[in-house]
Every structure is written in C-alpha cells, then in structure tokens.
PDB file of N, CA and C in Angstrom:
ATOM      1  N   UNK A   1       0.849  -1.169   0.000  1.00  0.00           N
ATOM      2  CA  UNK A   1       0.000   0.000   0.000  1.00  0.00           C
ATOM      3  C   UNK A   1       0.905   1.246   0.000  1.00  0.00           C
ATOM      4  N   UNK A   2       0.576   2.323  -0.659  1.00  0.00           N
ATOM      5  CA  UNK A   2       1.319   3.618  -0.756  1.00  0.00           C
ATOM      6  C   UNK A   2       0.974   4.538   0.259  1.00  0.00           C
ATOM      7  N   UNK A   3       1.291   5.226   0.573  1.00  0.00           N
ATOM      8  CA  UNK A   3       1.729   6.026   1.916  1.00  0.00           C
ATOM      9  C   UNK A   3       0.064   6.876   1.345  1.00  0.00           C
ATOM     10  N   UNK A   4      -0.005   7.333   0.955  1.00  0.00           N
ATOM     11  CA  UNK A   4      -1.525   7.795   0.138  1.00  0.00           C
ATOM     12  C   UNK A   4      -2.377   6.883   0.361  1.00  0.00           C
ATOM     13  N   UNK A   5      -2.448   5.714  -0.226  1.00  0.00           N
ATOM     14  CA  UNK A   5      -3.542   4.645  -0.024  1.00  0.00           C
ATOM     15  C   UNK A   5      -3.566   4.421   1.746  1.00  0.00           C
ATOM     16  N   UNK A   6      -2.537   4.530   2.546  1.00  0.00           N
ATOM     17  CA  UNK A   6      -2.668   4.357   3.745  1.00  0.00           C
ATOM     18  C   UNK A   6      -3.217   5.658   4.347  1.00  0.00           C
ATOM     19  N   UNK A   7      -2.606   6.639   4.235  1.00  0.00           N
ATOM     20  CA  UNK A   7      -3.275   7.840   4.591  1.00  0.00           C
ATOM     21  C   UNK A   7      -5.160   7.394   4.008  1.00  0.00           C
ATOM     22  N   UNK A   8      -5.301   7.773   3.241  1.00  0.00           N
ATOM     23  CA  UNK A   8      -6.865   7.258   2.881  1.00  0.00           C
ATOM     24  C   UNK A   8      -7.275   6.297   3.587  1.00  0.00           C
ATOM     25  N   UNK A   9      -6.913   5.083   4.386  1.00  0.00           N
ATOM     26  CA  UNK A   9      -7.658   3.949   4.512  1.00  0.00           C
ATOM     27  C   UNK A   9      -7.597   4.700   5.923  1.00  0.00           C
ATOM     28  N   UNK A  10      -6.740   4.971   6.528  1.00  0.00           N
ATOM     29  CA  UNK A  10      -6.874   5.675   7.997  1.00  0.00           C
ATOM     30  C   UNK A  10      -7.721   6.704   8.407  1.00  0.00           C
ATOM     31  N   UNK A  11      -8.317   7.523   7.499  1.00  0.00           N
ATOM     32  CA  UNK A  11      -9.091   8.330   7.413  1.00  0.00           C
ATOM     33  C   UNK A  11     -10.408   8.145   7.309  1.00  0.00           C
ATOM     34  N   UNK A  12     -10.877   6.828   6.326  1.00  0.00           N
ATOM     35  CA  UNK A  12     -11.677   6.340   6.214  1.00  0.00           C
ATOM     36  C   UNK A  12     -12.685   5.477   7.525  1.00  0.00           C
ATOM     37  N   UNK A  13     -11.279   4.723   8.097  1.00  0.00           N
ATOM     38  CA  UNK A  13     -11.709   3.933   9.261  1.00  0.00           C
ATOM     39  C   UNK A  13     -11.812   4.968  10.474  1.00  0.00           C
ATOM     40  N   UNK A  14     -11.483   6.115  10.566  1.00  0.00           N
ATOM     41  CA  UNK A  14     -11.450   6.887  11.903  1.00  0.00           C
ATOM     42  C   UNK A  14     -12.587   7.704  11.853  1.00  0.00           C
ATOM     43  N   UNK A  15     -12.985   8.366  10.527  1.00  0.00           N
ATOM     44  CA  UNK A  15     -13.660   9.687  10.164  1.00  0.00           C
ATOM     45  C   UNK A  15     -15.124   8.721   9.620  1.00  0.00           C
ATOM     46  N   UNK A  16     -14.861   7.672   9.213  1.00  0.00           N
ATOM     47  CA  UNK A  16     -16.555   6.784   9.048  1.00  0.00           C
ATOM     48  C   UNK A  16     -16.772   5.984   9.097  1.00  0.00           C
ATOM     49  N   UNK A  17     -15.783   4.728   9.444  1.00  0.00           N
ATOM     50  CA  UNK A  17     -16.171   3.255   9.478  1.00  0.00           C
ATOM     51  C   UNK A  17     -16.519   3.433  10.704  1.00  0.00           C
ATOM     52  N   UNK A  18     -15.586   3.790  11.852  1.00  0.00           N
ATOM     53  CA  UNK A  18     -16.230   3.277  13.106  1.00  0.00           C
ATOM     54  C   UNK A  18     -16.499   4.014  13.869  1.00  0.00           C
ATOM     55  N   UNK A  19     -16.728   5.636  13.408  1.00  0.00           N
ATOM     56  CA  UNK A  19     -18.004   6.508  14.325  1.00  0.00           C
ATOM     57  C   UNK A  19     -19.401   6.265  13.659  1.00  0.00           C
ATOM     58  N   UNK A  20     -19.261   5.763  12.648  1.00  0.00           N
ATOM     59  CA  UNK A  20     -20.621   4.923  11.394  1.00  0.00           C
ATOM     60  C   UNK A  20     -21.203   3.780  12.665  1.00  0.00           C
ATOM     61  N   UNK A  21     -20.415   3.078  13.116  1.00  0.00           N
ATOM     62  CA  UNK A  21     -20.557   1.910  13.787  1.00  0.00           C
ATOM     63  C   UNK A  21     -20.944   2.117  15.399  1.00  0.00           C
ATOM     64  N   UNK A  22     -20.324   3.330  15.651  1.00  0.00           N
ATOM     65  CA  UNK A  22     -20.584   3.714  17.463  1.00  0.00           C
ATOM     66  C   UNK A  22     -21.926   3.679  18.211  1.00  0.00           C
ATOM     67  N   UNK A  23     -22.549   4.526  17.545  1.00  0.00           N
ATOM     68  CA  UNK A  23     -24.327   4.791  17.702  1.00  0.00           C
ATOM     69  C   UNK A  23     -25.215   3.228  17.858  1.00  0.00           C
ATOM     70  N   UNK A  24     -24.917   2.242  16.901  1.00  0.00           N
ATOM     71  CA  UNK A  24     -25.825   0.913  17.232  1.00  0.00           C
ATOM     72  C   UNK A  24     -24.912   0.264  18.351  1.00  0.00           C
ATOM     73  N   UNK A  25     -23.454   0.376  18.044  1.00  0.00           N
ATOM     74  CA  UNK A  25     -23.254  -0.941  19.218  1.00  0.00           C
ATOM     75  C   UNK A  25     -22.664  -0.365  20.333  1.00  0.00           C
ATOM     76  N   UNK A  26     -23.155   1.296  20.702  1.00  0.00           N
ATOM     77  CA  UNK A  26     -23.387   1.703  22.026  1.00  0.00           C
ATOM     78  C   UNK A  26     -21.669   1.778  22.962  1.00  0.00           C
ATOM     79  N   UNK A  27     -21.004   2.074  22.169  1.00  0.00           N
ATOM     80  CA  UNK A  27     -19.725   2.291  22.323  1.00  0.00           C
ATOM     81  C   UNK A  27     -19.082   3.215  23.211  1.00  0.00           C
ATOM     82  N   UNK A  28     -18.307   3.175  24.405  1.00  0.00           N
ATOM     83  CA  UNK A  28     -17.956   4.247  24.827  1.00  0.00           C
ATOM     84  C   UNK A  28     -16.997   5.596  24.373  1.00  0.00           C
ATOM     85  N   UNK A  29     -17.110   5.732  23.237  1.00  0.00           N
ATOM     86  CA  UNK A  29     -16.529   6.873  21.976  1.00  0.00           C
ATOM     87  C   UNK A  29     -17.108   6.349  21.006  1.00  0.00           C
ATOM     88  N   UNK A  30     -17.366   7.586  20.033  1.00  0.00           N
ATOM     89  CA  UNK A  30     -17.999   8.114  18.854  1.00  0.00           C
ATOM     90  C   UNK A  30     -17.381   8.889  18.207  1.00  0.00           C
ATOM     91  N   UNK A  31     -16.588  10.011  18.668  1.00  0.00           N
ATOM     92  CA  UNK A  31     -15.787  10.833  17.724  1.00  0.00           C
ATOM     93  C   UNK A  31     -15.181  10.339  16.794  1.00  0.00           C
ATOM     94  N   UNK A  32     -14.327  10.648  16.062  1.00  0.00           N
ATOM     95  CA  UNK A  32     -13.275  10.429  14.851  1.00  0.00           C
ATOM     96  C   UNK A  32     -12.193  10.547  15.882  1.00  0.00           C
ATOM     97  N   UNK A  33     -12.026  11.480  16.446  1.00  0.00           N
ATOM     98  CA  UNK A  33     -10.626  12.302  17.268  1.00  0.00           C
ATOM     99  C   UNK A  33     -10.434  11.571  18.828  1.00  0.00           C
ATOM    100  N   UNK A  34     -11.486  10.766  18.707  1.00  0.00           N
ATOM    101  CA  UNK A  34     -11.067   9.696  20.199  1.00  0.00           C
ATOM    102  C   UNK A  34     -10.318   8.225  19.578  1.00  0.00           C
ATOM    103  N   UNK A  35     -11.687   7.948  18.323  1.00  0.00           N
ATOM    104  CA  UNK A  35     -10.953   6.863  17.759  1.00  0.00           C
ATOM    105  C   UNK A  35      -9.279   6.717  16.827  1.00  0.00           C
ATOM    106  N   UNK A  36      -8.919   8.111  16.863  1.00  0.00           N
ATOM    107  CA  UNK A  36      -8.028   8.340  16.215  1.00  0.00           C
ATOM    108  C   UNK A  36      -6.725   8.312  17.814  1.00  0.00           C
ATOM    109  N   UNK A  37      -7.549   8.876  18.814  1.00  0.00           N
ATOM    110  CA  UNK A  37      -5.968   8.682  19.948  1.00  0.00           C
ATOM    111  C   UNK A  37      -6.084   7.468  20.709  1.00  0.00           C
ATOM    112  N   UNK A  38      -7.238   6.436  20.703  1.00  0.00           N
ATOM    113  CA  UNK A  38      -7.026   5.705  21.439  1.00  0.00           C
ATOM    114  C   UNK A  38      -6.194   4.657  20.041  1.00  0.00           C
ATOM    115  N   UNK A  39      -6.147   4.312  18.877  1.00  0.00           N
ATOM    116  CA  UNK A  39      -5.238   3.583  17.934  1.00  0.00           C
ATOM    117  C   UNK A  39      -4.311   4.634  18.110  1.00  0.00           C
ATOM    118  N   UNK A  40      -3.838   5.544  17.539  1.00  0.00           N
ATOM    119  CA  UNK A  40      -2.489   6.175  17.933  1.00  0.00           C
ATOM    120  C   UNK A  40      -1.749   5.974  19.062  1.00  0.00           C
ATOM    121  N   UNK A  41      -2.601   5.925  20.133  1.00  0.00           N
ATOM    122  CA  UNK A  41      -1.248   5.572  21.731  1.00  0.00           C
ATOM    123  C   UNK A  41      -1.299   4.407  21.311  1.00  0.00           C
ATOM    124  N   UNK A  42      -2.000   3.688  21.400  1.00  0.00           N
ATOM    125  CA  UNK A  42      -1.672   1.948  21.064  1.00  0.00           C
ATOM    126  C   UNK A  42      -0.413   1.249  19.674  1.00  0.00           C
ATOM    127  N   UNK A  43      -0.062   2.306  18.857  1.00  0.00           N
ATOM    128  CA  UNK A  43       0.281   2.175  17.708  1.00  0.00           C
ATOM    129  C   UNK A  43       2.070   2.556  18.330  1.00  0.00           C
ATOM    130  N   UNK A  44       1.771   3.610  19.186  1.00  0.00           N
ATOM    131  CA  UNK A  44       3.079   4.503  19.870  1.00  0.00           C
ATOM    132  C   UNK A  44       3.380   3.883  21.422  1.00  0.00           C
ATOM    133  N   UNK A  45       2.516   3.095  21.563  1.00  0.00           N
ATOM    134  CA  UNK A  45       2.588   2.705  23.274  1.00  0.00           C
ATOM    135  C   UNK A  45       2.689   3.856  24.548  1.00  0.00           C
ATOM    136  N   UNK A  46       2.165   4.647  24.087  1.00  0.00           N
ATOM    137  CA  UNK A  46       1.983   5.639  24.727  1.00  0.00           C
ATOM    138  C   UNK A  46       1.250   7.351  24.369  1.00  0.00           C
ATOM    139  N   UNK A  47       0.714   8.026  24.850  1.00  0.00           N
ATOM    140  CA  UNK A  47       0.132   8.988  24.308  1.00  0.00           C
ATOM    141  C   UNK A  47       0.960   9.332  23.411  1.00  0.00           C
ATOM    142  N   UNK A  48       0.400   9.180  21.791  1.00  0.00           N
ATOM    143  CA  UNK A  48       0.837   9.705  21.204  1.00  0.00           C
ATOM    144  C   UNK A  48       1.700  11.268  20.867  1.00  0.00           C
ATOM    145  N   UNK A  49       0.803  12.240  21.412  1.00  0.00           N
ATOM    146  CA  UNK A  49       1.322  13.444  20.581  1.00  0.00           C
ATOM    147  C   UNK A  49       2.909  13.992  21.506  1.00  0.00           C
ATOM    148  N   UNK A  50       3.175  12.516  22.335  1.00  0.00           N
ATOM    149  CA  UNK A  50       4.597  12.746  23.625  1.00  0.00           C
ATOM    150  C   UNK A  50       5.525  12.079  22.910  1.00  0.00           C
ATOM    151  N   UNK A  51       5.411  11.647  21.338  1.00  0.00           N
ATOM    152  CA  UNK A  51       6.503  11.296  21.137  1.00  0.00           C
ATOM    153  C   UNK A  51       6.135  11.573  19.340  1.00  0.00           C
ATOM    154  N   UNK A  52       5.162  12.262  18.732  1.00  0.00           N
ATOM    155  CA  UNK A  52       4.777  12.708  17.355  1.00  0.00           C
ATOM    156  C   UNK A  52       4.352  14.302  17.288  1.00  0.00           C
ATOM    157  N   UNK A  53       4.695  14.841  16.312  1.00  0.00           N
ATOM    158  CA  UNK A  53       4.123  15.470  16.158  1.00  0.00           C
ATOM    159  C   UNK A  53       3.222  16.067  15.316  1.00  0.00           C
ATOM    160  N   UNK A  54       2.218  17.262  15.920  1.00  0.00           N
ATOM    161  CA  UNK A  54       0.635  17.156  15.081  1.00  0.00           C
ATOM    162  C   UNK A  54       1.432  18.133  13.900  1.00  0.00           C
ATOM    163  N   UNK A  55       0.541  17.296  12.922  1.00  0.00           N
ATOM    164  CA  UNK A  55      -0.869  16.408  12.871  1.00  0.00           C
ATOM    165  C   UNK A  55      -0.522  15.050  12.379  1.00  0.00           C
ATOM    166  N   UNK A  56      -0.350  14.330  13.526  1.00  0.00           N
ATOM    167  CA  UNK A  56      -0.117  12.586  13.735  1.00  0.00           C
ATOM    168  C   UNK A  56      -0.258  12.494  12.213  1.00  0.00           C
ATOM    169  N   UNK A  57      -1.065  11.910  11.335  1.00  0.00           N
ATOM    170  CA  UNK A  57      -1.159  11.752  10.069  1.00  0.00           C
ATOM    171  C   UNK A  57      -0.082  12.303   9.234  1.00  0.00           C
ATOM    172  N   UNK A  58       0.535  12.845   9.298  1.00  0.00           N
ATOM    173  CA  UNK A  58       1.438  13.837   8.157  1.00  0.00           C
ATOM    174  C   UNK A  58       3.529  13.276   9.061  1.00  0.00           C
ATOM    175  N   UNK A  59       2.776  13.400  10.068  1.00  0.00           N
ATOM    176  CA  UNK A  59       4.270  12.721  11.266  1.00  0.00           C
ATOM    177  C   UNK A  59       4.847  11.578  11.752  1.00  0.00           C
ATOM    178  N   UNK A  60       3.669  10.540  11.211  1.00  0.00           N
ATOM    179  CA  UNK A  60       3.603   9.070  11.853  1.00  0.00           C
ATOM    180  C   UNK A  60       4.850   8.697  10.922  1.00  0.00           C
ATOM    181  N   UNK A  61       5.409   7.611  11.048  1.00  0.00           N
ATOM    182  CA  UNK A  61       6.276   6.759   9.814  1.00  0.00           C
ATOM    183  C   UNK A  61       5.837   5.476   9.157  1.00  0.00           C
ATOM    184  N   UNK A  62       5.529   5.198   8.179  1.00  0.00           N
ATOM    185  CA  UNK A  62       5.216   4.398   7.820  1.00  0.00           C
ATOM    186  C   UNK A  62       4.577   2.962   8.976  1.00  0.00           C
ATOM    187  N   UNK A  63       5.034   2.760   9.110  1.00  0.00           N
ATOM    188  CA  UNK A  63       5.370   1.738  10.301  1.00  0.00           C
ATOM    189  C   UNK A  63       3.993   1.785  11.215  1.00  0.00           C
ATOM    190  N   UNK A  64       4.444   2.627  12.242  1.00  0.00           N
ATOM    191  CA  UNK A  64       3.686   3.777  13.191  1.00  0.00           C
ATOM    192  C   UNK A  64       1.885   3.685  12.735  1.00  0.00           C
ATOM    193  N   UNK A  65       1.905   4.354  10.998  1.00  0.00           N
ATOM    194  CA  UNK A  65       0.838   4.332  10.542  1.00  0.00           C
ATOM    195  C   UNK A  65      -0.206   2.717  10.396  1.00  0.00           C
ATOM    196  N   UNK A  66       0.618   2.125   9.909  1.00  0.00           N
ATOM    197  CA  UNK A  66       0.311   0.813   9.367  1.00  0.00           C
ATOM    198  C   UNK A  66      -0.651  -0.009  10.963  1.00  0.00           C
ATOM    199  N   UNK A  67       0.552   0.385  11.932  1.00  0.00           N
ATOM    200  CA  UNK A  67      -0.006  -0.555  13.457  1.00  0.00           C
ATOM    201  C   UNK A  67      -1.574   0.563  13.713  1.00  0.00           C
ATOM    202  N   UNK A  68      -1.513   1.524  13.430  1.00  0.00           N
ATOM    203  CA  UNK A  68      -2.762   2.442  13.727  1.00  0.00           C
ATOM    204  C   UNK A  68      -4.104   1.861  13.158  1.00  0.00           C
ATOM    205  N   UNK A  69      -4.122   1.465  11.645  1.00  0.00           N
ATOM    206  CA  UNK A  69      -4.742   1.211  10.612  1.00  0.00           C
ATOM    207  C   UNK A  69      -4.780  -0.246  11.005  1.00  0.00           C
ATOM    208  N   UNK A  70      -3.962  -1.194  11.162  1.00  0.00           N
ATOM    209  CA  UNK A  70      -4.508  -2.204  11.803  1.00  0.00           C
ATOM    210  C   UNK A  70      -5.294  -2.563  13.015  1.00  0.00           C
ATOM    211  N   UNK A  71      -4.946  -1.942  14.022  1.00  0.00           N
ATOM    212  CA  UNK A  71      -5.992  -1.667  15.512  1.00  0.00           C
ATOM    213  C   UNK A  71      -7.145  -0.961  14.721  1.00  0.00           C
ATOM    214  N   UNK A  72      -7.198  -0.249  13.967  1.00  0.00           N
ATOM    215  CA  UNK A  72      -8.801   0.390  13.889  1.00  0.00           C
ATOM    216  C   UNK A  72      -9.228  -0.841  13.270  1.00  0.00           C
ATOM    217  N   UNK A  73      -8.849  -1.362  12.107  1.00  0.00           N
ATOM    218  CA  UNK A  73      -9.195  -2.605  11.283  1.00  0.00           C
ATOM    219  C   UNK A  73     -10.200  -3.673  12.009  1.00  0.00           C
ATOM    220  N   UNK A  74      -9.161  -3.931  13.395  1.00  0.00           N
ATOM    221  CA  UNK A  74      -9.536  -5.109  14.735  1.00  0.00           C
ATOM    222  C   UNK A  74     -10.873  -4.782  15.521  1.00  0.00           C
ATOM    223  N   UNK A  75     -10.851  -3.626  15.608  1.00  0.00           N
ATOM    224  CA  UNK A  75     -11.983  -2.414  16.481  1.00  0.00           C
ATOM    225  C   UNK A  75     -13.202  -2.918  15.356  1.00  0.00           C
ATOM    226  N   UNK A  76     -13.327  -2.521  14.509  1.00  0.00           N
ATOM    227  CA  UNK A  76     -14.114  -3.066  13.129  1.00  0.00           C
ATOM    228  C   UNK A  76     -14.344  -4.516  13.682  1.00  0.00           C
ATOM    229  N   UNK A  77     -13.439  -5.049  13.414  1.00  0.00           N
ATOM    230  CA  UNK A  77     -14.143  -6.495  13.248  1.00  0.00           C
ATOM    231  C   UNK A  77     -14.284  -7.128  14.656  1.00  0.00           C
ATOM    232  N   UNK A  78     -13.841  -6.824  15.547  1.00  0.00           N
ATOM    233  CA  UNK A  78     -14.410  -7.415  17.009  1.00  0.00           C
ATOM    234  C   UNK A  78     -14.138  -6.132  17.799  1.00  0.00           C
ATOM    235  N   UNK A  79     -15.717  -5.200  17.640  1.00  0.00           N
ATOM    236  CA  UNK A  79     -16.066  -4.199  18.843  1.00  0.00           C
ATOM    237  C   UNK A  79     -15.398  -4.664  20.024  1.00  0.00           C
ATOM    238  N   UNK A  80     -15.518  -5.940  20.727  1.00  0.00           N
ATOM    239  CA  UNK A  80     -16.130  -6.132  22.274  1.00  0.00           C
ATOM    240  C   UNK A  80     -14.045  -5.409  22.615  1.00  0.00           C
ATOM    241  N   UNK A  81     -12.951  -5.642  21.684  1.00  0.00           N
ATOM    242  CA  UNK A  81     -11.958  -4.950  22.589  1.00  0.00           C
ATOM    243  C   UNK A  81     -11.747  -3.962  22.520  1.00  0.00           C
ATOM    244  N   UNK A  82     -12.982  -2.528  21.954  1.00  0.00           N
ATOM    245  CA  UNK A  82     -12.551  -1.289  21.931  1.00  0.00           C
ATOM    246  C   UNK A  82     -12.604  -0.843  23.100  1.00  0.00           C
ATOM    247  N   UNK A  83     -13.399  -0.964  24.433  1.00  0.00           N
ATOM    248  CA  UNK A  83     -13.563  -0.361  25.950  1.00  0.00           C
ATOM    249  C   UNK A  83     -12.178  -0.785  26.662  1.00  0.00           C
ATOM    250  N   UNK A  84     -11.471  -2.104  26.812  1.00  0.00           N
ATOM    251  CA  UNK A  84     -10.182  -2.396  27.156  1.00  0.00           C
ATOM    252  C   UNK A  84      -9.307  -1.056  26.599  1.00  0.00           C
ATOM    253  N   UNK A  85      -9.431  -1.069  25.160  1.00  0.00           N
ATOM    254  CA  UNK A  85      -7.944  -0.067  24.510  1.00  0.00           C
ATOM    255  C   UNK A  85      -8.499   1.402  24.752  1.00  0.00           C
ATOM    256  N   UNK A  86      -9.976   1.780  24.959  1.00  0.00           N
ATOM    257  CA  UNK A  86      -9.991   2.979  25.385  1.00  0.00           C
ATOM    258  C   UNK A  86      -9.307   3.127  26.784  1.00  0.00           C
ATOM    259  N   UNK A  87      -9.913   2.107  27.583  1.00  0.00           N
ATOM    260  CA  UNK A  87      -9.339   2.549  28.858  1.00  0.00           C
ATOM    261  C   UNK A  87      -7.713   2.571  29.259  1.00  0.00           C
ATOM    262  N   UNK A  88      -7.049   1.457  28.407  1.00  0.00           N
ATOM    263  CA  UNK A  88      -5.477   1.857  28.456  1.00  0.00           C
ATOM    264  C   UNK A  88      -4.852   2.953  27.861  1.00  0.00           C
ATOM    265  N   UNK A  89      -5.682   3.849  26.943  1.00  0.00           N
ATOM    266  CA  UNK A  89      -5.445   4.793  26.546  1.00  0.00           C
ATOM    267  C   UNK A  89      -5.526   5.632  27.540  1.00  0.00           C
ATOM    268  N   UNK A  90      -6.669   5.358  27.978  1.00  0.00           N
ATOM    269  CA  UNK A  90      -7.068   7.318  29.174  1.00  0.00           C
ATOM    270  C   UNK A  90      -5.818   6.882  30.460  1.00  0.00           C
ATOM    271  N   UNK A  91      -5.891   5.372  30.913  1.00  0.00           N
ATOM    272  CA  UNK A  91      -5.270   5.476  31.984  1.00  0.00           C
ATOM    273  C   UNK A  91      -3.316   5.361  31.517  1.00  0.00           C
ATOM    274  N   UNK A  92      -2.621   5.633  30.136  1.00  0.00           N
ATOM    275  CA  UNK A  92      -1.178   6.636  29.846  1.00  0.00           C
ATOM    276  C   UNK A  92      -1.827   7.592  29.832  1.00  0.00           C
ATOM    277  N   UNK A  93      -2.614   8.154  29.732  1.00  0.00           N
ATOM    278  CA  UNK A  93      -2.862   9.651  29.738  1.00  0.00           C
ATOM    279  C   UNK A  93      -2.793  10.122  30.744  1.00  0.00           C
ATOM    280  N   UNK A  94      -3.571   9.720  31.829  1.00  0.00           N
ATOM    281  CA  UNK A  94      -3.718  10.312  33.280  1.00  0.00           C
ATOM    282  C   UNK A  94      -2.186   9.963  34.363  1.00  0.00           C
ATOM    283  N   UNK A  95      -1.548   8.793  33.547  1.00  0.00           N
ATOM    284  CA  UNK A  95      -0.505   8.871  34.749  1.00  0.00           C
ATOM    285  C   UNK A  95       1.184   9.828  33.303  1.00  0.00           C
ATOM    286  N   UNK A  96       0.637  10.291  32.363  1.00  0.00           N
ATOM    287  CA  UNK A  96       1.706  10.716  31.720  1.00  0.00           C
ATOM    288  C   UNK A  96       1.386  12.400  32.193  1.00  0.00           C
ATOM    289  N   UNK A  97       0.168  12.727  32.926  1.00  0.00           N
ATOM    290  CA  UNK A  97       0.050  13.553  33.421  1.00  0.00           C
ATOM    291  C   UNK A  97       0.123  14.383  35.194  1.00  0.00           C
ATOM    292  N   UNK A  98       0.328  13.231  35.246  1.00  0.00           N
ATOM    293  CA  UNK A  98       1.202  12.573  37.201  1.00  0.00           C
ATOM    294  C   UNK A  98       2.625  13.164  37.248  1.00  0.00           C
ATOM    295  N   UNK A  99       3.044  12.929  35.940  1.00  0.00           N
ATOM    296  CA  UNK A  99       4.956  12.626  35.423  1.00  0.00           C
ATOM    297  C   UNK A  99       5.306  14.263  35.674  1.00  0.00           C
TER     298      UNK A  99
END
C-alpha cells in the first residue's frame, strides 16, 4: 500500500467506518478524534502526541501508521476490545500527566 492509499484507509476507518458503527453498538466513543488517539497511543505505546508530532497523520512513519490502521481494522471487526484499549489509553494519559 502507498503512503496515500494508507493515509486514505486511515481516514476512512477513523472519520466513518467506526463513528458509522458507534451509535448501534453503544460504544464508549464516537468521535473520529477519540478513535483516532485511542489507535495512535496503542500504535506509539503511549500517548501519542509525547513522542509525534501534530498532525499525527502527516508525522507518523510508515510503520507507526500501518499498526494504527490495523488496531482500527480489529476495532471493526471485534467491537467487544474497543472499551479495554480505550481505557489503556485514558489510563497513559492520566498517569503521563502525574509525570
């Protein structure tokens, strides 16, 4: 896939596959911009924007991007582990804010 075709598929899955999907299966996030930081820390192992810079999309590396686009992919096809990766998301957030 070309750095374009990936940019597009990431956009696609953040901005409408799975805020498209939030509303029926009652999800704890709906935004684009939640589903976009809880795959980004997971992609970075840690809050993202502490080791990228915005706008994540334009900064990620290949790599980086690809693990993002795959976790949203997973989120897609088995909801039930998006509440786990939200919550390991908020809880680097809250102790990268302890630091």
């Amino acid at each position: 896939m070309t750095r374009e075709q990936m940019v597009a598929r990431w956009l696609d899955l953040t901005r409408r596959v799975l805020p498209g999907m939030a509303p029926a299966a009652r999800w704890p996030i709906r935004f684009d911009h939640c589903f976009m930081r809880v795959c980004l820390d997971h992609a970075i192992g840690q809050p993202w924007h502490e080791r990228v810079h915005r706008p994540a999309v334009r900064h990620l590396d290949d790599d980086q991007l690809q693990r993002a686009i795959t976790l949203a992919e997973r989120i897609a096809a088995d909801p039930a582990i998006l509440a786990g990766l939200n919550e390991q998301s908020l809880a680097w957030r809250r102790a990268s804010r302890q630091n």
